[in-house]
Protein backbone atom coordinates (compact mmCIF):
# COMPACT_ATOMS: atom_id res chain seq x y z
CA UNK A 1 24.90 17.63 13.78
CA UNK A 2 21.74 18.11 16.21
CA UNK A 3 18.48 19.00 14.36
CA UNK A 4 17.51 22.42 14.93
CA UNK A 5 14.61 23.01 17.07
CA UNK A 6 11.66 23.88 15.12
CA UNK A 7 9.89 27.50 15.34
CA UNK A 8 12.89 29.39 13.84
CA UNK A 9 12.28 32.34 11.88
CA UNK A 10 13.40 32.84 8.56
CA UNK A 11 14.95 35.69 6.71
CA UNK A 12 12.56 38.28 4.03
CA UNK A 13 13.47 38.73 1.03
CA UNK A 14 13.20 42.23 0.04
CA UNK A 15 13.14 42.83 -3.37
CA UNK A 16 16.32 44.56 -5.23
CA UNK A 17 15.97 46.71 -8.42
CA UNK A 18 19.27 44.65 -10.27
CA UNK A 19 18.06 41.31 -9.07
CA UNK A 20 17.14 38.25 -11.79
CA UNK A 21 14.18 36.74 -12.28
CA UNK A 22 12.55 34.52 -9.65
CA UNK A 23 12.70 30.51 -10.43
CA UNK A 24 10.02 28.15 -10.06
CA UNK A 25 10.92 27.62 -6.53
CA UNK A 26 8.42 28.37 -3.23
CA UNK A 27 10.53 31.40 -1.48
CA UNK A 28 14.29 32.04 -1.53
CA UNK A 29 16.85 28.80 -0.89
CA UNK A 30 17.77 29.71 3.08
CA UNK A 31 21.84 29.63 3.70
CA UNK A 32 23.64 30.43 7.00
CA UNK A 33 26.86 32.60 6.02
CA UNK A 34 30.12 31.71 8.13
CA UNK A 35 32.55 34.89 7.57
CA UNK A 36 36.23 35.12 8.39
CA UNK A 37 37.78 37.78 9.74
CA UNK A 38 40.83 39.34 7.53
CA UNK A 39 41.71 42.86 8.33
CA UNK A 40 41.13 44.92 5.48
CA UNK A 41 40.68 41.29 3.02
CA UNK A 42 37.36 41.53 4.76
CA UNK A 43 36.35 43.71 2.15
CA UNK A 44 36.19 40.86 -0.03
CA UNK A 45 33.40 39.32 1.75
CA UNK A 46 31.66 42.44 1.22
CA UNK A 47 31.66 42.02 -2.28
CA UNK A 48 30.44 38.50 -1.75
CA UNK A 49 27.99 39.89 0.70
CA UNK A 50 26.80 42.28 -1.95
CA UNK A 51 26.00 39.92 -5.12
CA UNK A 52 24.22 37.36 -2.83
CA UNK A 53 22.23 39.90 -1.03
CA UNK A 54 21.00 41.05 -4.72
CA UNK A 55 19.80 37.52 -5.86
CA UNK A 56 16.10 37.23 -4.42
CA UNK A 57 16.47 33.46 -4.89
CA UNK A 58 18.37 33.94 -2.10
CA UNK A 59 17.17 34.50 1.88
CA UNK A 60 19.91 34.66 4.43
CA UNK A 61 18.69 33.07 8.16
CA UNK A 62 22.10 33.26 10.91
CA UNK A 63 25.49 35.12 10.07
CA UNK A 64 28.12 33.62 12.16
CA UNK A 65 31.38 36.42 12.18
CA UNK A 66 34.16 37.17 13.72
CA UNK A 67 36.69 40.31 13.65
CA UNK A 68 36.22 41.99 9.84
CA UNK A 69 33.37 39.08 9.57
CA UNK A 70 31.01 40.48 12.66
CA UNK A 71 31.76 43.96 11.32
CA UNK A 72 30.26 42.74 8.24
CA UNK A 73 27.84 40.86 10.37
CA UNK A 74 26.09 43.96 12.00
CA UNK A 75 27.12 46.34 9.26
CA UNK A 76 24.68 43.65 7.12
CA UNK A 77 22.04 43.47 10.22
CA UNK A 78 21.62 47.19 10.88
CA UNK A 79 20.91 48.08 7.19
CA UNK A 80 18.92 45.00 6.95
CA UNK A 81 16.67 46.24 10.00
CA UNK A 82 16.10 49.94 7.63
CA UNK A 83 15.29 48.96 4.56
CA UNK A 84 15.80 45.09 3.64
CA UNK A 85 18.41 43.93 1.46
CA UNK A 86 18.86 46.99 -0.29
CA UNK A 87 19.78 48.77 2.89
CA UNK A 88 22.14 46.29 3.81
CA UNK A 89 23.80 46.60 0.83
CA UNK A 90 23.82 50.36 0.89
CA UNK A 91 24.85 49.95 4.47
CA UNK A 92 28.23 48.19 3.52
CA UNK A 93 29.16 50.08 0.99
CA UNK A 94 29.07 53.50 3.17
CA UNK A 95 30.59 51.52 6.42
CA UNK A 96 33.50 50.21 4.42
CA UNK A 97 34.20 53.91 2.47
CA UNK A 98 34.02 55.23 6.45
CA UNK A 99 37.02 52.46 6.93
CA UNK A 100 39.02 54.07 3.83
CA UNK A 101 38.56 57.63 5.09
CA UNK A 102 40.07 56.22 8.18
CA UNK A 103 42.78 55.32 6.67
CA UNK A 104 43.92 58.18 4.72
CA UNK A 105 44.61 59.33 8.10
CA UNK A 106 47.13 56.75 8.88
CA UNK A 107 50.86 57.07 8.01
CA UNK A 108 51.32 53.83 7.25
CA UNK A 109 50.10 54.01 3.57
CA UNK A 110 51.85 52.21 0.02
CA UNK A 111 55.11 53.73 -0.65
CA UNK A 112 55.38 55.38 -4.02
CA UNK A 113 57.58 52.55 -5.88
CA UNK A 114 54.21 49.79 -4.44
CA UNK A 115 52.04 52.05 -6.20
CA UNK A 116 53.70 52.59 -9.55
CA UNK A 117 53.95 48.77 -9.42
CA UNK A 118 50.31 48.25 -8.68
CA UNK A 119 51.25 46.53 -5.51
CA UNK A 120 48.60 46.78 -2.50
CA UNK A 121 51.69 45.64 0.00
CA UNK A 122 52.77 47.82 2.88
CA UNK A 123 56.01 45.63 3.31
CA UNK A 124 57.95 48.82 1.58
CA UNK A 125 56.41 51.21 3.75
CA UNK A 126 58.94 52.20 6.43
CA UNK A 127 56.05 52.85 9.30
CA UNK A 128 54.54 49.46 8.72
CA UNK A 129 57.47 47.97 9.29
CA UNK A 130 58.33 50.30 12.66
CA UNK A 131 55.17 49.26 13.40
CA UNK A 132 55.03 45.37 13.05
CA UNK A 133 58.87 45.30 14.99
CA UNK A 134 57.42 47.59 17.58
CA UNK A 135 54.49 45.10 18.38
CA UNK A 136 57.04 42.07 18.85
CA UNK A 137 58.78 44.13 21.25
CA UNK A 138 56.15 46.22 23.45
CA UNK A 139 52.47 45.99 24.33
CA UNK A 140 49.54 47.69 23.38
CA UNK A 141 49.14 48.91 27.34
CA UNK A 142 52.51 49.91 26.76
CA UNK A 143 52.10 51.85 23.25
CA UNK A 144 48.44 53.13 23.72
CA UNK A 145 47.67 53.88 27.36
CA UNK A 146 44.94 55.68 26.91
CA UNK A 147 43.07 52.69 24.64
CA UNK A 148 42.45 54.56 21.85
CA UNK A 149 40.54 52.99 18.98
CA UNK A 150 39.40 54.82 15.58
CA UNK A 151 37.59 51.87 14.83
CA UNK A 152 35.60 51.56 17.49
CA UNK A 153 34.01 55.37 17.68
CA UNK A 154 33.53 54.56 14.22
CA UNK A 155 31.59 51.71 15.21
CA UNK A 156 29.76 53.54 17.82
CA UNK A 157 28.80 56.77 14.91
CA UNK A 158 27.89 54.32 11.96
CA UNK A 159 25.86 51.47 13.86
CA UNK A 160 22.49 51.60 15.75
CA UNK A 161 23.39 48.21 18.01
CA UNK A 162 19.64 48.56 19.58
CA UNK A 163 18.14 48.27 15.92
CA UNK A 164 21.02 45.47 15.10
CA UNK A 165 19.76 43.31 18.62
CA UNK A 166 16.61 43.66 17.19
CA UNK A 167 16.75 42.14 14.16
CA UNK A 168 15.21 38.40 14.55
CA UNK A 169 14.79 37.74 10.68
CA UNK A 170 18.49 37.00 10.61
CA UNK A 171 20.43 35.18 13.51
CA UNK A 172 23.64 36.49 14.48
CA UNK A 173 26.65 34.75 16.36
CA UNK A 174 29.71 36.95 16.96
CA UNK A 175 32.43 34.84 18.14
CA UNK A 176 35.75 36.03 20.56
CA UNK A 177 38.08 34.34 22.52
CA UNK A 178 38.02 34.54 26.79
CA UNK A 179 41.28 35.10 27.74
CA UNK A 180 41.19 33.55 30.97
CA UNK A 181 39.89 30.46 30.02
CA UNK A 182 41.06 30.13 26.77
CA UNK A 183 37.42 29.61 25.31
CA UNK A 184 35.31 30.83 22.86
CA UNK A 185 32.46 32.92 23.43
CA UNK A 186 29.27 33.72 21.15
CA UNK A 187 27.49 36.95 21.69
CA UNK A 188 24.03 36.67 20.38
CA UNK A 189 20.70 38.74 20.82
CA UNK A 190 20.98 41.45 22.86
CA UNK A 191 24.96 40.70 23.78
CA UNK A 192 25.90 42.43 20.54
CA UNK A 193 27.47 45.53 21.16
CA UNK A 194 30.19 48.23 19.87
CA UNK A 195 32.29 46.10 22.71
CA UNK A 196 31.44 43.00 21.39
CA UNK A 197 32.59 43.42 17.97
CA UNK A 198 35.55 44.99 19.53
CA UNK A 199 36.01 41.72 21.12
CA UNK A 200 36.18 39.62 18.07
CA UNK A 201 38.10 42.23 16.30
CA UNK A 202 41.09 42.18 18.94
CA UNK A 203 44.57 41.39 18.01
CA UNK A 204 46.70 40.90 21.43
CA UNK A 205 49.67 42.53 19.77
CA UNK A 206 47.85 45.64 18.58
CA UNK A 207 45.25 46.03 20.97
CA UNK A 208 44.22 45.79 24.42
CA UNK A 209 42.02 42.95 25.74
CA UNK A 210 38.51 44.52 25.43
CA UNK A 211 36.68 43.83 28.90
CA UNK A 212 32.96 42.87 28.65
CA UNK A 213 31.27 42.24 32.07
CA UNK A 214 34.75 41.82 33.93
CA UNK A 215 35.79 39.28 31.40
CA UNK A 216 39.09 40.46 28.86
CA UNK A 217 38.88 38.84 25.72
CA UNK A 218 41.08 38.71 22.37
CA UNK A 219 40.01 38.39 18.56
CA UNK A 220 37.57 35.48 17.55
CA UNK A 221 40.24 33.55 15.32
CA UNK A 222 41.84 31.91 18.16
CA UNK A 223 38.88 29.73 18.60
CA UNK A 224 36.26 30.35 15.53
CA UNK A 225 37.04 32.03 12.40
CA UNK A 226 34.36 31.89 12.88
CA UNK A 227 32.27 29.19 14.89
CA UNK A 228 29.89 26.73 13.01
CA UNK A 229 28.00 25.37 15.99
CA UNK A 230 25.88 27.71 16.43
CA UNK A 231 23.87 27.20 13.10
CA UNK A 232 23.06 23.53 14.02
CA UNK A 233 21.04 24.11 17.22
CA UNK A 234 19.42 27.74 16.14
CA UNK A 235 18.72 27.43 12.34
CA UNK A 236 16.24 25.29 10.39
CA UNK A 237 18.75 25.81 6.73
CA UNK A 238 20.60 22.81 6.41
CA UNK A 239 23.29 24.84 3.97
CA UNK A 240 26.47 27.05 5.57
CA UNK A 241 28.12 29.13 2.94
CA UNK A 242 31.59 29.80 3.72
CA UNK A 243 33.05 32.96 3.27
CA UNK A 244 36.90 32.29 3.46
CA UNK A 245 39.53 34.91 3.28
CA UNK A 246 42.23 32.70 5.60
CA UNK A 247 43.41 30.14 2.91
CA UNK A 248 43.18 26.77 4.50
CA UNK A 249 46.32 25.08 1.91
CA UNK A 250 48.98 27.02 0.09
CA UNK A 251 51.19 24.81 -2.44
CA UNK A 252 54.40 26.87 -1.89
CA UNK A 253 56.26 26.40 1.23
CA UNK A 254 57.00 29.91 2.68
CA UNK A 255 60.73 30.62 2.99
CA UNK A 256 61.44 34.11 4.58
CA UNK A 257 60.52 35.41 7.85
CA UNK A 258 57.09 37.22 7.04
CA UNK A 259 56.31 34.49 4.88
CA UNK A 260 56.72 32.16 7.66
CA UNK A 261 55.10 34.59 10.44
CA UNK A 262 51.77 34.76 7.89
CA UNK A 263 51.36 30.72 7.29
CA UNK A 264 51.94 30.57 11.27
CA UNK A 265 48.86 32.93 11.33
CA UNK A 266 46.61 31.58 8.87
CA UNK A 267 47.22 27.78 9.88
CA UNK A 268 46.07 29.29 13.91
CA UNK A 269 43.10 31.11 13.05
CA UNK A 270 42.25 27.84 11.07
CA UNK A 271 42.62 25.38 13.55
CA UNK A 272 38.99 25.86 15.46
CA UNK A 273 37.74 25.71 11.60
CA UNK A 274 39.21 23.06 10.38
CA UNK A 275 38.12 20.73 13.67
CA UNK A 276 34.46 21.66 13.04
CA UNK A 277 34.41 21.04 9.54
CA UNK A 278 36.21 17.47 10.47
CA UNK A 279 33.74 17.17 12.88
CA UNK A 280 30.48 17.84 10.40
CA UNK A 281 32.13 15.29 7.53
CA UNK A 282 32.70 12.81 10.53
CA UNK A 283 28.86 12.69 11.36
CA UNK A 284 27.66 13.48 7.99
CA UNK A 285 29.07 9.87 7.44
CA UNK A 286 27.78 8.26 9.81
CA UNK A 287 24.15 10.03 9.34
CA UNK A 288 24.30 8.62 5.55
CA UNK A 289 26.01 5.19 6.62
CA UNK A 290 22.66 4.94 8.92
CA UNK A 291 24.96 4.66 12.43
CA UNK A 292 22.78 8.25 13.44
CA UNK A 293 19.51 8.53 13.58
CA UNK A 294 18.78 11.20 10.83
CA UNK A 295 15.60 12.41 12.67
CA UNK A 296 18.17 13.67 15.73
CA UNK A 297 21.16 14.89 13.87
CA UNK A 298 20.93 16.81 10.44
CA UNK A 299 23.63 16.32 7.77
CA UNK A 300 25.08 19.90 6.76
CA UNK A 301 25.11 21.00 3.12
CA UNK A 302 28.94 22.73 3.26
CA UNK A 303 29.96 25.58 0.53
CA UNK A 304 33.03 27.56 0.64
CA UNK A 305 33.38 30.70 -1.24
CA UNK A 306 37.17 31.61 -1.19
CA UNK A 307 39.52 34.29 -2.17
CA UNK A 308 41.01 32.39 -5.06
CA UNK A 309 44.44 32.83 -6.40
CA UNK A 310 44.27 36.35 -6.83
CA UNK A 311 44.71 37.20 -3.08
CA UNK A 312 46.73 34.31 -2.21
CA UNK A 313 48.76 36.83 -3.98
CA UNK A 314 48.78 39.16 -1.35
CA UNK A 315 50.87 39.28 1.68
CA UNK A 316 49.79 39.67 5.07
CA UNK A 317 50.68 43.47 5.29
CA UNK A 318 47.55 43.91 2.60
CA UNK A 319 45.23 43.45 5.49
CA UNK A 320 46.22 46.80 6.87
CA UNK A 321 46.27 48.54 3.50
CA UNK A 322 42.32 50.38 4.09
CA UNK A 323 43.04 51.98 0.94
CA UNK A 324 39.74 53.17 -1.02
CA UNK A 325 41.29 51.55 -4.29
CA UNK A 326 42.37 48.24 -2.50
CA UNK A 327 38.89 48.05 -0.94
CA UNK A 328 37.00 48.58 -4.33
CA UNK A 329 39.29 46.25 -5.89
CA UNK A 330 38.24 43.30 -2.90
CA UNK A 331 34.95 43.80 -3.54
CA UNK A 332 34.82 43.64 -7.24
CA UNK A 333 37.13 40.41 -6.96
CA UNK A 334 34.42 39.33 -4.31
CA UNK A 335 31.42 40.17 -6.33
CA UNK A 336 32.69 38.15 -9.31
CA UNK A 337 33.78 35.04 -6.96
CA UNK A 338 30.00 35.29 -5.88
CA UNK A 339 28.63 35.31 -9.20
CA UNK A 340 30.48 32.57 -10.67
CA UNK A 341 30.43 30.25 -7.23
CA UNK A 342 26.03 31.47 -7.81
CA UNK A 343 26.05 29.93 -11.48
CA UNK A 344 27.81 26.95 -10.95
CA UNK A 345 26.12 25.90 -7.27
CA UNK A 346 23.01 27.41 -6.20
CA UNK A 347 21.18 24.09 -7.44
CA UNK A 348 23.00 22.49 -4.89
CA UNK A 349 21.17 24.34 -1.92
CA UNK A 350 18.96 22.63 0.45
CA UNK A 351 20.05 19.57 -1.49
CA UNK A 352 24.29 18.66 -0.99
CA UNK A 353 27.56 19.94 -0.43
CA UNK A 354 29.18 22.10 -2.99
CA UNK A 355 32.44 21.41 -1.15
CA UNK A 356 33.66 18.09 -0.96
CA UNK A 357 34.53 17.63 2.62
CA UNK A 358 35.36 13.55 2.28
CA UNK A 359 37.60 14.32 -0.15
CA UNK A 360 38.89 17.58 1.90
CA UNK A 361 39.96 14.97 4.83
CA UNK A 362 40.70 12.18 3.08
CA UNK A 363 44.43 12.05 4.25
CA UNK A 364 43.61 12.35 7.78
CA UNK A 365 41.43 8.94 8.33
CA UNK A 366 42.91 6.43 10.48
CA UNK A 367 42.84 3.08 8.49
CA UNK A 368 39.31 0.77 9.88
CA UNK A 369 37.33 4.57 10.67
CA UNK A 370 33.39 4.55 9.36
């Protein structure tokens, strides 16, 4: 990928009370954090969020999100810009208990038999299901005239978006899709907005197209969940750290209807993804087969952190579930994902791949390809 132009500023480390000791090294290992959106599974990534932002061996540079990933994005930004890490963290913890309060308010909730079971699904919930048939059948200019969106005042209470442009110790890209063209756009700098987010949060089925500058535009996912390009021309870190909560494989082949509907969802909102990631193992190659010239293009240290099995678990109706004990429970499975992904590869940073792209795309080379 091209080298980054030189001059770019780095993330400070602000010191946390539960953090462990400092290594031998000269100032914190720099990462660029891709995060997915998710609904509701975004909650997860706060978790993740939360146990890196803790380890002061750690300094965080550009955040590329997009729906539930730029909320955690400027969430993350605008505490940053109070009080450091701590305030970030502090930040994401109050935003996300906002989102549960939220949801108490909505009828579509678990149904009693879900939560004797200890199932977070809403499939048994008799409004969720209204809900999802409704969607298939009318529009959101049709259902909500008037535009309403919770989410969006909440946005608009919770966030200080002058403080979050501000903030030039940590990059941020928030990705959405133009409707008209069909393209992805990046907000950056002082593009990010309440609107913005909005943007990238914007399912065409549940919401209508949020209009920035004349332009409509639809959730992020369609064409970067989130984008990756950004972090080769505007960051010096060599490393991107993953934050997936869209499963790129699943071994079982899904049968029913919802089953079907979710893989359909998770394979679309993968595609951009997947086509960068070829794309950085493609010229990784060639950079270490010398066919680049290393001084012009950079070869990316990739890490995924992922859900696990544990979600996989979890249907797609989860995502709406904004349940205070469903979020707690994302976050502690996120924390612990963090921790153990921490021990095993943080002495990979600044030095190789933690994720095994090659082997990743192995099936789709064309026989005679460098």
């Amino acid at each position: 990928m091209p080298a980054a132009k030189s001059g770019t500023s780095r993330a400070k480390a602000t010191k946390s009370k539960t953090r462990p000791a400092k290594t031998a090294k000269t100032g914190p290992a720099m990462i660029n954090l891709a995060l997915q959106g998710g609904g509701a599974h975004g909650a997860f990534t706060w978790g993740v969020l939360d146990r890196l932002l803790e380890d002061d061996r750690i300094g965080v540079e550009a955040i590329s999100g997009t729906s539930a990933g730029a909320i955690n994005a400027v969430v993350l930004a605008d505490g940053f810009m109070r009080s450091g890490v701590d305030g970030a963290r502090e930040r994401l913890h109050d935003f996300w208990q906002h989102i549960a309060r939220l949801g108490a308010l909505s009828p579509i909730q678990r149904s009693p038999l879900d939560i004797w079971l200890g199932n977070f699904s809403l499939d048994h919930n008799p409004a969720f299901l209204y809900f999802d048939m409704l969607t298939h059948i009318a529009s959101p200019y049709d259902l909500n005239p008037a535009n309403l969106n919770p989410l969006k005042e909440l946005l608009e209470a919770e966030i200080d978006f002058e403080r979050v442009q501000c903030c030039s110790d940590i990059k941020l890209f928030i990705s959405a899709t133009n409707v008209h063209t069909g393209r992805v756009k990046v907000f950056t700098g002082d593009e990010i907005s309440a609107d913005s987010v909005m943007a990238s949060s914007c399912l065409p089925l549940v919401f209508q197209a949020v209009e920035i500058d004349g332009v409509p535009y639809w959730d992020g996912g369609f064409m970067g969940n989130p984008v990756l390009f950004p972090f080769f021309y505007h960051s010096q870190s060599n490393d991107i750290v993953l934050v997936q909560v869209n499963p790129l494989e699943r071994k079982e082949t899904p049968v029913t209807s919802r089953e079907i509907h979710n893989r359909m969802n998770e394979i679309t909102f993968n595609a951009s993804l997947t086509k960068e990631l070829r794309a950085i193992e493609f010229v990784s190659r060639l950079v270490a087969s010398e066919n680049l010239d290393p001084d012009r293009y950079k070869r990316v240290h990739m890490h995924i952190i992922d859900t696990g099995e544990e979600l996989l678990e979890l249907s797609a109706s989860s995502k709406m579930n904004a349940e205070w004990r469903f979020l707690t429970h994302l976050r502690d499975i996120g924390r612990q994902t963090a921790d153990t992904w921490l021990a095993a590869n943080f002495d990979n940073l600044g030095k190789r791949s933690s994720f095994d792209l090659g082997e990743h795309f192995h099936t789709t080379r064309i026989e005679g390809e460098i």
